[in-house]
C-alpha atoms as a PDB file:
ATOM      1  CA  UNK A   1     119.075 126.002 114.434  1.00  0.00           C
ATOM      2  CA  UNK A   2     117.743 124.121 111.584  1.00  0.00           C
ATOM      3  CA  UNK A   3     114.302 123.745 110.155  1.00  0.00           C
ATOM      4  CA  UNK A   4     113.578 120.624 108.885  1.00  0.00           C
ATOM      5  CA  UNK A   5     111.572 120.903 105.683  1.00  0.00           C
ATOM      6  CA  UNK A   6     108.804 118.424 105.408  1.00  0.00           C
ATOM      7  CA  UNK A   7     107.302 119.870 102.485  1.00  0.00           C
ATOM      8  CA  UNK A   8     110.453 119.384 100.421  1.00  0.00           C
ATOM      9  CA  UNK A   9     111.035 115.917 101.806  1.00  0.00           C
ATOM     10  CA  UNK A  10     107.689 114.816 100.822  1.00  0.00           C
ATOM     11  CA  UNK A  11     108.228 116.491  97.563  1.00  0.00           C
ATOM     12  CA  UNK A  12     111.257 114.395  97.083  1.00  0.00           C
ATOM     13  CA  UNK A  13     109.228 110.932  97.934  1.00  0.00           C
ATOM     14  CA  UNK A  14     106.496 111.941  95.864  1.00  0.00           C
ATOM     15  CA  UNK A  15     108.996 112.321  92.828  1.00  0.00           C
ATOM     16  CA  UNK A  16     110.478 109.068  93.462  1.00  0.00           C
ATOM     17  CA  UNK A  17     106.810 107.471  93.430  1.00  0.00           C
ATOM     18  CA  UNK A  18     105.721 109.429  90.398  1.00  0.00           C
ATOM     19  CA  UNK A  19     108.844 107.931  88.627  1.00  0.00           C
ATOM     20  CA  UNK A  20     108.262 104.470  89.413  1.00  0.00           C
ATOM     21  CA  UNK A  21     104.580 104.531  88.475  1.00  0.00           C
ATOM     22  CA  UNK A  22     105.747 105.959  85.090  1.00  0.00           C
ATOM     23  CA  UNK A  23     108.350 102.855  84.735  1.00  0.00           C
ATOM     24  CA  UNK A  24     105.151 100.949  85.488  1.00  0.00           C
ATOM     25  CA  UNK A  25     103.270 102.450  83.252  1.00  0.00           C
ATOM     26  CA  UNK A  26     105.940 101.872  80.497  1.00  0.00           C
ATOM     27  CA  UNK A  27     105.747  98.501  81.613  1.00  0.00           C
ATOM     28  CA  UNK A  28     102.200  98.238  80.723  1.00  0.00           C
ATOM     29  CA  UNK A  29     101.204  97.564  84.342  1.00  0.00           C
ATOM     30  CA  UNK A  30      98.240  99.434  85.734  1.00  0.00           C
ATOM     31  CA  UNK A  31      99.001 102.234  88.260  1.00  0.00           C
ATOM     32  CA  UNK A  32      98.693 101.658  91.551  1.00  0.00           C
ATOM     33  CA  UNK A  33      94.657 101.990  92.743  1.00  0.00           C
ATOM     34  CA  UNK A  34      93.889 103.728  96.239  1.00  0.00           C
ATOM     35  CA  UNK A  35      90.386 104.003  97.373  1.00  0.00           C
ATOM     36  CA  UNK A  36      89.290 105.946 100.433  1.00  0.00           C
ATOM     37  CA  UNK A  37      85.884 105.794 101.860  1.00  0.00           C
ATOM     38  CA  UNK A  38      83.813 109.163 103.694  1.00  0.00           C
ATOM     39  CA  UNK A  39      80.879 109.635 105.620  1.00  0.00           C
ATOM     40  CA  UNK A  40      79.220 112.464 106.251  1.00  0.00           C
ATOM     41  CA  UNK A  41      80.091 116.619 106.062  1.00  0.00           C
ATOM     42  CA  UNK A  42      83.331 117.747 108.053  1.00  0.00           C
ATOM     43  CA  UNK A  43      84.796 119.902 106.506  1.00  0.00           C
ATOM     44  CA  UNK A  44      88.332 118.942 107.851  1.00  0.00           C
ATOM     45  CA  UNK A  45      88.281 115.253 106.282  1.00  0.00           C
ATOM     46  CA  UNK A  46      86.513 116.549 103.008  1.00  0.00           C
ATOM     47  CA  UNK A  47      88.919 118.697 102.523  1.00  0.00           C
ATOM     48  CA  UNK A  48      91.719 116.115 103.180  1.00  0.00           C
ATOM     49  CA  UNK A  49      89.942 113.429 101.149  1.00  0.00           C
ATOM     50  CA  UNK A  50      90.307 116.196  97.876  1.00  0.00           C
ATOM     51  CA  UNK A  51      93.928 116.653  98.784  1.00  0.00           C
ATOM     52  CA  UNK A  52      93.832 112.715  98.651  1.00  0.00           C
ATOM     53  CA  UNK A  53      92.975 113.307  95.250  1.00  0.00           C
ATOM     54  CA  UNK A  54      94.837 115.978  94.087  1.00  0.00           C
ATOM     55  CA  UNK A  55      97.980 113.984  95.123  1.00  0.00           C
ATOM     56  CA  UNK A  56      96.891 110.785  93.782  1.00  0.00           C
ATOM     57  CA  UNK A  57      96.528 112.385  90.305  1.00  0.00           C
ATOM     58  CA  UNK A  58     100.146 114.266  90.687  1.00  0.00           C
ATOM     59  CA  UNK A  59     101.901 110.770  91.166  1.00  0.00           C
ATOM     60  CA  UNK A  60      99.885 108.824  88.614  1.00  0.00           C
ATOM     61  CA  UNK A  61      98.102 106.557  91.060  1.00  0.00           C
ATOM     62  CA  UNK A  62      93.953 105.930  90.224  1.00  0.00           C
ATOM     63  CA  UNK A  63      91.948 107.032  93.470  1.00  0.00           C
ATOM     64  CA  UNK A  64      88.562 105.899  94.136  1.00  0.00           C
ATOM     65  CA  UNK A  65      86.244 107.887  96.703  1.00  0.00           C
ATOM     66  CA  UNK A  66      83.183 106.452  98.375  1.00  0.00           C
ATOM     67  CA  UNK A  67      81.260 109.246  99.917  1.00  0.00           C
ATOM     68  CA  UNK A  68      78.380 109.028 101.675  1.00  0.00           C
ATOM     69  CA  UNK A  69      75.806 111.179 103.980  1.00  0.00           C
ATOM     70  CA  UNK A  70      76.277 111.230 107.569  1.00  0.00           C
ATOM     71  CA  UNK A  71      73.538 108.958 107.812  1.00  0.00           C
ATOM     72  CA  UNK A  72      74.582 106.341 106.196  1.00  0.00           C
ATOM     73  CA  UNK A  73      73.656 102.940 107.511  1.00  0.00           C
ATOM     74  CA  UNK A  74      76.627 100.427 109.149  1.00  0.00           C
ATOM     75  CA  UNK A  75      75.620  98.028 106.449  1.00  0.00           C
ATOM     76  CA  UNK A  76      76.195 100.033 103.453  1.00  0.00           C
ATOM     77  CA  UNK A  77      79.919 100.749 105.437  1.00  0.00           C
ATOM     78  CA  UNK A  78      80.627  97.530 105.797  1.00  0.00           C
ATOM     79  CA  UNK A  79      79.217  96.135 102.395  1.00  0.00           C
ATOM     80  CA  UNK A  80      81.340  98.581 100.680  1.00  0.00           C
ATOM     81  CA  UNK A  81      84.783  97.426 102.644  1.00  0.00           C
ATOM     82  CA  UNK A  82      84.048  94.060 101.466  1.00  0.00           C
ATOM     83  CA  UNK A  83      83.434  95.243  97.811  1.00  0.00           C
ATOM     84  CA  UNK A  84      87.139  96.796  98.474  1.00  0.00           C
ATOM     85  CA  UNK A  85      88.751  93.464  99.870  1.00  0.00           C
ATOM     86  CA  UNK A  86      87.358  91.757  97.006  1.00  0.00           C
ATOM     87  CA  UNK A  87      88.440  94.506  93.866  1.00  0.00           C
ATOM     88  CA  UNK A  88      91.250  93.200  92.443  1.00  0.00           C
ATOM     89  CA  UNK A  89      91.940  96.582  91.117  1.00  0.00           C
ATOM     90  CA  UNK A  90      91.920  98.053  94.430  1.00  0.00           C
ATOM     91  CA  UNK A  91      95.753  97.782  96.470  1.00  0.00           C
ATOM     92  CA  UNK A  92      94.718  99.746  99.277  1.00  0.00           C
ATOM     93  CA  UNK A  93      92.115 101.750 101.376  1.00  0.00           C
ATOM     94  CA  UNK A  94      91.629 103.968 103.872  1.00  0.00           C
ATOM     95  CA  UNK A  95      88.518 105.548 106.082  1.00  0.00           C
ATOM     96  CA  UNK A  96      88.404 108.658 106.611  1.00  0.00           C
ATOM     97  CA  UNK A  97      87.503 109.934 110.669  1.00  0.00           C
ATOM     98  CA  UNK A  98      84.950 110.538 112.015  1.00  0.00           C
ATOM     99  CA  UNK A  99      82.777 108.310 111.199  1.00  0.00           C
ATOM    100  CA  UNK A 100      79.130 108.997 112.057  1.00  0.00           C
ATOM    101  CA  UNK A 101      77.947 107.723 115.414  1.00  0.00           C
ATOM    102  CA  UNK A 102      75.794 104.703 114.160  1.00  0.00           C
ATOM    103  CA  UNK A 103      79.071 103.319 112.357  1.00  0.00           C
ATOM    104  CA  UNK A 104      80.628 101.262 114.969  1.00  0.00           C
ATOM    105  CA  UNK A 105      84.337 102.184 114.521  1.00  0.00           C
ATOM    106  CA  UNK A 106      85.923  98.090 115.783  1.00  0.00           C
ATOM    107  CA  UNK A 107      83.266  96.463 113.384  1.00  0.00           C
ATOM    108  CA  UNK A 108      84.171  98.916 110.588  1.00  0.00           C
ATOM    109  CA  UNK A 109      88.283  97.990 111.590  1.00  0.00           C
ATOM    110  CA  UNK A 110      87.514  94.380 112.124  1.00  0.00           C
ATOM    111  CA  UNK A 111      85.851  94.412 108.558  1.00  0.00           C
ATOM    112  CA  UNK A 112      89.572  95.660 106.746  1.00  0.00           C
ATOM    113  CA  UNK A 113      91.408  93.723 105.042  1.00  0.00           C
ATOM    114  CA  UNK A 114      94.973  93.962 106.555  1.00  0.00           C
ATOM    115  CA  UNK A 115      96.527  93.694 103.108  1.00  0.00           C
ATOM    116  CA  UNK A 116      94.460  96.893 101.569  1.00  0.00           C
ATOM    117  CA  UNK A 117      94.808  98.501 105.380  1.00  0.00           C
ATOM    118  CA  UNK A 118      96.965 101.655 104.446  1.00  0.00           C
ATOM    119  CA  UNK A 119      95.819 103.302 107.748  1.00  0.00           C
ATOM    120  CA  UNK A 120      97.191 100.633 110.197  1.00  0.00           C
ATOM    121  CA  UNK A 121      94.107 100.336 111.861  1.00  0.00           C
ATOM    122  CA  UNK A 122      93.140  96.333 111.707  1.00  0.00           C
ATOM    123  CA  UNK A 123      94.634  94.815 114.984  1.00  0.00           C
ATOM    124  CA  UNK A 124      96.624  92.507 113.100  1.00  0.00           C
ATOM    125  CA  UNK A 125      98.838  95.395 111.306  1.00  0.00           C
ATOM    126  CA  UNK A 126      99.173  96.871 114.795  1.00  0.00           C
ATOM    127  CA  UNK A 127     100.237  93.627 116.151  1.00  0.00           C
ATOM    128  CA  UNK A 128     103.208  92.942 113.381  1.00  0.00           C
ATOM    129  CA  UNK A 129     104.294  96.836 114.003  1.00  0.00           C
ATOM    130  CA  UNK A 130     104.183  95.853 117.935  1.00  0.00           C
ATOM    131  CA  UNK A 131     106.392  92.617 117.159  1.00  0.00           C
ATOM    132  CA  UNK A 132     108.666  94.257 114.804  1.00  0.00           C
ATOM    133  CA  UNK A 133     107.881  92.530 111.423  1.00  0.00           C
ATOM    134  CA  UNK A 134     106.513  93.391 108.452  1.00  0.00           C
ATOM    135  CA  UNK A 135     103.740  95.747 108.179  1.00  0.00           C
ATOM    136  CA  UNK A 136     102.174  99.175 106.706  1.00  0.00           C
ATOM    137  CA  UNK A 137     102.354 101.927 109.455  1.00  0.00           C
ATOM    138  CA  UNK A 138     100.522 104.675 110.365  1.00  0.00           C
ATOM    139  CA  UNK A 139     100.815 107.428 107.761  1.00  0.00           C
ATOM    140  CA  UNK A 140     101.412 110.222 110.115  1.00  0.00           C
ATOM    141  CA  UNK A 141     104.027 108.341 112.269  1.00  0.00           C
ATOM    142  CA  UNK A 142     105.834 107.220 109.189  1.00  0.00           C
ATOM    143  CA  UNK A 143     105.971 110.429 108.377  1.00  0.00           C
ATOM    144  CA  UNK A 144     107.799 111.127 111.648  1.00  0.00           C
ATOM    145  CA  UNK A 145     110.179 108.515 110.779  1.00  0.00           C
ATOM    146  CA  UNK A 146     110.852 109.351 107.460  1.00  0.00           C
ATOM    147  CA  UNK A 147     111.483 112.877 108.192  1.00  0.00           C
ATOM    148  CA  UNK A 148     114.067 112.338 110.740  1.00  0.00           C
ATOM    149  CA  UNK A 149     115.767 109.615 108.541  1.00  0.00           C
ATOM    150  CA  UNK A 150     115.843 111.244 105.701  1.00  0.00           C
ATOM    151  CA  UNK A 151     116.814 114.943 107.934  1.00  0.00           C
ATOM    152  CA  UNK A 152     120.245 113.235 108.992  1.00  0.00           C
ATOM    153  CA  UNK A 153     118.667 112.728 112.922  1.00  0.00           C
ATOM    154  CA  UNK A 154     120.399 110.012 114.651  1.00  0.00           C
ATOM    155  CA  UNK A 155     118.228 107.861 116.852  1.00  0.00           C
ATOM    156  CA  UNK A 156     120.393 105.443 118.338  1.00  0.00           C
ATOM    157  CA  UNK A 157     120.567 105.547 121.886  1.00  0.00           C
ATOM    158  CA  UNK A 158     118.879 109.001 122.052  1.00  0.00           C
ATOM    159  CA  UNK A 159     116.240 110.188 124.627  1.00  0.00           C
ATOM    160  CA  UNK A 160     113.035 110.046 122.714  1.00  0.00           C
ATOM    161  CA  UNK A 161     110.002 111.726 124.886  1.00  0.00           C
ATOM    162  CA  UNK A 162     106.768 111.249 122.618  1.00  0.00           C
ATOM    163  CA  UNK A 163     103.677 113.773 124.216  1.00  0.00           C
ATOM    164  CA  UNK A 164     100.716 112.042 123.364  1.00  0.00           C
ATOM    165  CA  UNK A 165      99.390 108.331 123.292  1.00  0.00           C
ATOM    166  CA  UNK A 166      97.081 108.158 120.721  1.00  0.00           C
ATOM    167  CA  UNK A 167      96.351 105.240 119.243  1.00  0.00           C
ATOM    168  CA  UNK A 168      96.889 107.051 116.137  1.00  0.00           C
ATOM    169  CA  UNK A 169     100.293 108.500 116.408  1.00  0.00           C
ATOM    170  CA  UNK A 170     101.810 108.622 120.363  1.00  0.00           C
ATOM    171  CA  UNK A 171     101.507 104.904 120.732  1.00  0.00           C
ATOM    172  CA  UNK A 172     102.342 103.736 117.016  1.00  0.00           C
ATOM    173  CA  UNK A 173     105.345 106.092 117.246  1.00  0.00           C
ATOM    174  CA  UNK A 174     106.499 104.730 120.115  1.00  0.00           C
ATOM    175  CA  UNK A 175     107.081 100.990 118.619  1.00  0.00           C
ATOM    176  CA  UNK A 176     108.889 102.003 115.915  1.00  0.00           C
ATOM    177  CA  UNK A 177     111.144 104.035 117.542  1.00  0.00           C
ATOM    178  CA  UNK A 178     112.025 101.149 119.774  1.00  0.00           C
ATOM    179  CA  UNK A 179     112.676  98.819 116.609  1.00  0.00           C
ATOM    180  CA  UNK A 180     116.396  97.551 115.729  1.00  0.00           C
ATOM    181  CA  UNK A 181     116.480 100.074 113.176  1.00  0.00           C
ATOM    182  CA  UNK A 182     115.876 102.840 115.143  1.00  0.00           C
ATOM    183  CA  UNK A 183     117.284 101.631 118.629  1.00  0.00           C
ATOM    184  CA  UNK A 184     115.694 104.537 120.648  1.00  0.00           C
ATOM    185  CA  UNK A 185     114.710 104.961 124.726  1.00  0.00           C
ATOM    186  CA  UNK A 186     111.692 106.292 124.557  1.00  0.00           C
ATOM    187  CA  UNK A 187     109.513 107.405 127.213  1.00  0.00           C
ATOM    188  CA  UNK A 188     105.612 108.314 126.434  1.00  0.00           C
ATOM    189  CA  UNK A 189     103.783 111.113 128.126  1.00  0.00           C
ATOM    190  CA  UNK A 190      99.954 111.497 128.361  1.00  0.00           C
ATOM    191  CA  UNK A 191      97.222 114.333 130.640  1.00  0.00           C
ATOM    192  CA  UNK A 192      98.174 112.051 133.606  1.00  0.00           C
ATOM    193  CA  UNK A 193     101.812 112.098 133.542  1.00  0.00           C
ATOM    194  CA  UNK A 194     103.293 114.171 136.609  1.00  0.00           C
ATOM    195  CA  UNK A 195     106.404 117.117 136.469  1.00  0.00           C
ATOM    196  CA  UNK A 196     105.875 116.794 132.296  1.00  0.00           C
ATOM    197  CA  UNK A 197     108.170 119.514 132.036  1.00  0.00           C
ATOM    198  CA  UNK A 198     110.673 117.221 133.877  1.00  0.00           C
ATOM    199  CA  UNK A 199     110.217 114.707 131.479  1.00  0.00           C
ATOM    200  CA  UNK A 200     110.355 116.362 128.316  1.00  0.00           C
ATOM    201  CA  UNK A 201     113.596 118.624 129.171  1.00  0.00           C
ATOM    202  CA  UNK A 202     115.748 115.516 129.043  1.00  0.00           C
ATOM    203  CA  UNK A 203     114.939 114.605 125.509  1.00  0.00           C
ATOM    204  CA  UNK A 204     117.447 114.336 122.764  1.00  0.00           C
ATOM    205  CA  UNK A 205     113.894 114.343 120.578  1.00  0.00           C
ATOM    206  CA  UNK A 206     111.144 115.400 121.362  1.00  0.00           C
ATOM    207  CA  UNK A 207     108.087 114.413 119.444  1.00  0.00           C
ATOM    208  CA  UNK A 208     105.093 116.296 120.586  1.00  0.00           C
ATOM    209  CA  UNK A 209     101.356 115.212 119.594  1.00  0.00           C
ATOM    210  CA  UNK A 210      99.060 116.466 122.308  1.00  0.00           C
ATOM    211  CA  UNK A 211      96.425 118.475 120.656  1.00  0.00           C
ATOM    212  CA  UNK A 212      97.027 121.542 122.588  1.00  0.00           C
ATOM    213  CA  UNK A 213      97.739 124.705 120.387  1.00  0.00           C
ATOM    214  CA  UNK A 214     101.217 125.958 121.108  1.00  0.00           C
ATOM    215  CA  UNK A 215     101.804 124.223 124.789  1.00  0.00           C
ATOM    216  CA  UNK A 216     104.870 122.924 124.794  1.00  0.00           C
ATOM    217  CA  UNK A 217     106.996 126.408 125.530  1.00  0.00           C
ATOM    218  CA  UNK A 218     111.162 126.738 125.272  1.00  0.00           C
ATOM    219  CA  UNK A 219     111.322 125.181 129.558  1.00  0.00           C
ATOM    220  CA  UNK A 220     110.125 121.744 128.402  1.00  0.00           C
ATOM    221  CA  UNK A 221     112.634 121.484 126.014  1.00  0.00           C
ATOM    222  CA  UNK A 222     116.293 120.660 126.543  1.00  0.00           C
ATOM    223  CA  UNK A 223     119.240 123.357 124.554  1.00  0.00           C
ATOM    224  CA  UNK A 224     120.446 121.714 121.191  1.00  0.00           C
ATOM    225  CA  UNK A 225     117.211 118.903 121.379  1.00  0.00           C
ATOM    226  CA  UNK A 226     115.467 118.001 118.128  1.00  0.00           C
ATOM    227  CA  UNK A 227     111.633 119.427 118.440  1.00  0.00           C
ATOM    228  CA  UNK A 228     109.188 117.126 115.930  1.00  0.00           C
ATOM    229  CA  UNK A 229     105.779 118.785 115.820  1.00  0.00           C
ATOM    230  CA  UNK A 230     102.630 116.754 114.546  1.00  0.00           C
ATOM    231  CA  UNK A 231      99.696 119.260 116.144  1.00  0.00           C
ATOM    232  CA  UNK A 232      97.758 121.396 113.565  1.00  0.00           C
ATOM    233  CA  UNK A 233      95.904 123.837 114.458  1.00  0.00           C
ATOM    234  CA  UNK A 234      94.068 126.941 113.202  1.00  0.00           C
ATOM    235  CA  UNK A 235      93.553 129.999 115.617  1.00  0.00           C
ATOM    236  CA  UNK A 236      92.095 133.438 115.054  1.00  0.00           C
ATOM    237  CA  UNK A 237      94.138 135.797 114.122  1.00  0.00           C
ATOM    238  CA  UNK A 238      92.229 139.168 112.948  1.00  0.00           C
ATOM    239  CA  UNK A 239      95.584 140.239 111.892  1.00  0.00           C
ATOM    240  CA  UNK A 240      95.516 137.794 108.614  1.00  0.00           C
ATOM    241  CA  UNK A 241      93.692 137.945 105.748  1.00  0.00           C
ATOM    242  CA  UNK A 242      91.696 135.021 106.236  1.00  0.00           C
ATOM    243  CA  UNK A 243      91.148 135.581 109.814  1.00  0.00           C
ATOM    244  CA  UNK A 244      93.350 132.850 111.391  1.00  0.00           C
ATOM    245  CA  UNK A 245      96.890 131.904 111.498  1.00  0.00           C
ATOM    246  CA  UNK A 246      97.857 128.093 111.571  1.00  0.00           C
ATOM    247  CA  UNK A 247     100.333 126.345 114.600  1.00  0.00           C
ATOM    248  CA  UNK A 248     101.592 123.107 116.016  1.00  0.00           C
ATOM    249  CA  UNK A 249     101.270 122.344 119.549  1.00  0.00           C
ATOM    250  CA  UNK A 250     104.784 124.030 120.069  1.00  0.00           C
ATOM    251  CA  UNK A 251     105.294 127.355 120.666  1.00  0.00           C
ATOM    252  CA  UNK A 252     107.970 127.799 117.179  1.00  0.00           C
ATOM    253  CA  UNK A 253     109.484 131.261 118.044  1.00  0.00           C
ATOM    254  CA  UNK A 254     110.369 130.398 121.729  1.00  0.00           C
ATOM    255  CA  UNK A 255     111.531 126.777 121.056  1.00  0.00           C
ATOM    256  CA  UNK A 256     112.954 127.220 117.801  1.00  0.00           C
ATOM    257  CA  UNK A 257     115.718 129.639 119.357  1.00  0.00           C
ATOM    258  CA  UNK A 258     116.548 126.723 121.979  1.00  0.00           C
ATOM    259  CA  UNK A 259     116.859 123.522 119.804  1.00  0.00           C
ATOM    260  CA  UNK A 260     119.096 122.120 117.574  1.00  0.00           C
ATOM    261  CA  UNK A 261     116.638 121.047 115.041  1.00  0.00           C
ATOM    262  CA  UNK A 262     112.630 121.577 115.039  1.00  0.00           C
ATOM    263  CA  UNK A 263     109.846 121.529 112.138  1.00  0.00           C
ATOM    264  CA  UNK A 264     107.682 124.115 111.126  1.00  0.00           C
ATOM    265  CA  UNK A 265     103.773 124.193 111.229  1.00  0.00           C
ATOM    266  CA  UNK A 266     102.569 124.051 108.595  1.00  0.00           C
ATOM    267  CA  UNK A 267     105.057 122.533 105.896  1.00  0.00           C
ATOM    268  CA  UNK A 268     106.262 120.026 108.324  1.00  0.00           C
ATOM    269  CA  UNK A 269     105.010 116.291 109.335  1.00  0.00           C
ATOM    270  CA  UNK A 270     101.734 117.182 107.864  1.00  0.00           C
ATOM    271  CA  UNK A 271     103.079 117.575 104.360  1.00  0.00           C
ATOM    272  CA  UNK A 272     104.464 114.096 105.177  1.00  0.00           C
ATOM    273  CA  UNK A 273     101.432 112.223 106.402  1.00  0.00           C
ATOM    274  CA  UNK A 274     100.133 112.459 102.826  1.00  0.00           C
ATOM    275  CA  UNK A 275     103.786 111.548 100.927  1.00  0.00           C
ATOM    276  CA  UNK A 276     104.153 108.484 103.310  1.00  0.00           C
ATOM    277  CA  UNK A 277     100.265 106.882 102.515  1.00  0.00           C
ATOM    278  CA  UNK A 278     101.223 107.167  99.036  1.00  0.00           C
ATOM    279  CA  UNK A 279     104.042 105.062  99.939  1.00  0.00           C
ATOM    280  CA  UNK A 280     102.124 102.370 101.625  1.00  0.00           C
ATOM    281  CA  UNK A 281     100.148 102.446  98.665  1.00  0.00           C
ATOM    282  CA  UNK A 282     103.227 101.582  96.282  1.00  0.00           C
ATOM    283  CA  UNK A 283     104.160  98.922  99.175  1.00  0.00           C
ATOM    284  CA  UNK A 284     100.594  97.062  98.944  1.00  0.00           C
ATOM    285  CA  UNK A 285     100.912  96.941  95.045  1.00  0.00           C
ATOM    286  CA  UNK A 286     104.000  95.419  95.128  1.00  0.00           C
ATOM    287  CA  UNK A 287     102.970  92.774  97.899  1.00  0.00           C
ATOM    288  CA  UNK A 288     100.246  92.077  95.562  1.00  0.00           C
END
């Protein structure tokens, strides 16, 4: 069984960034400029905001952050995405979820530039990733993609079951998986689908992204498969130090003894959610 190391992958894509900026910066070309924009106090998206950052800074990129109290008006929103499409300086953007209640999250999407859109949210960037051409995807499921690439995986022809149809990861996944340059059956399970363990034991890879701490268990998964886990959790744990121990939606220790390949939690796709927006960010200074 093999654990495929997203923290060291994303180590190795951050070096290759921080490398290139510093040829830029050689250059005498500015660095490239992400900006990410924050309303209100969770804790979660603060805290992955300053990791934002923090890795910004390690590469050599400028970040920007627009924070603002949870009750923030739409306008001021909205006024400050169009002081973003209009900063020259600026290559990309992101907002940060949730957004307070009185921000309307389609005017707030509809507002984005799909040039500076490093999230993949405007419907046009979801539209070119739909039709195959062109486009900056998701962070997290070019994570996915990047990690099996660059983890030797082969995709071609393989049974790909995907757990989860987010707009945000399942669904994203899914259409680049089916691309040319992936060549994958897929098949995309949701709350709704019947005899999921069924489904899921005849994957080659499974991808699982249902939000449920630890639920996929070693009889959904097929001997010698190739397990890809994007849930995060944390759960308490009075047995650590700080009271809680962290998992994926996969149960690791059962699964991990079945499959041919799985990733850990953490130090898996979440380390390369973050490698793969600094990416997009590269890709949107060069376009520009």
């Amino acid at each position: 069984m093999k654990i495929i190391d997203g923290k060291e992958i994303a180590n190795t894509i951050k070096s290759e960034i921080a490398t290139e900026v510093k040829s830029l910066l050689d250059q005498g070309k500015p660095a490239p400029h992400l900006a990410v924009i924050i309303a209100g106090e969770d804790g979660a998206a603060l805290s992955y905001v300053n990791s934002i950052e923090k890795q910004c800074k390690g590469v050599g990129y400028t970040c920007s952050a627009y924070k603002f109290p949870s009750s923030v008006k739409e306008e001021e929103i909205l006024a400050t995405i169009d002081f973003l499409n209009n900063d020259d300086e600026v290559d990309g953007y992101i907002i940060q979820m949730p957004l307070p209640k009185q921000v309307s999250i389609d005017k707030v999407t509809a507002h984005v530039d799909p040039r500076k859109d490093m999230d993949c949210f405007h419907p046009v960037n979801m539209g070119n990733l739909l039709l195959g051409k062109d486009c900056f995807a998701p962070a997290t499921p070019h994570g996915v993609m990047e990690l099996i690439k660059r983890a030797g995986i082969e995709t071609e022809g393989k049974d790909c079951v995907i757990v989860g149809r987010s707009n945000i990861v399942g669904k994203p996944l899914s259409m680049m998986l089916l691309q040319k340059d992936a060549n994958a059956t897929v098949t995309v399970c949701h709350s709704r689908t019947k005899n999921l363990k069924r489904v899921c034991s005849r994957a080659d890879i499974l991808i699982v992204a249902i939000g449920q701490p630890e639920m996929i268990t070693a009889d959904y998964v097929k001997e010698k498969a190739t397990v890809i886990d994007v849930g995060i959790h944390r759960m308490p744990d009075p047995a650590q130090p700080n009271g809680y121990r962290v998992c994926g939606d996969v149960k690791f220790d059962e699964v991990s003894k079945k499959c041919e390949a799985i990733t850990p939690v953490p130090g898996g796709v979440g380390a390369m959610t973050m490698a793969c927006l600094l990416q997009n960010t590269m890709k949107a200074y060069k376009m520009r």
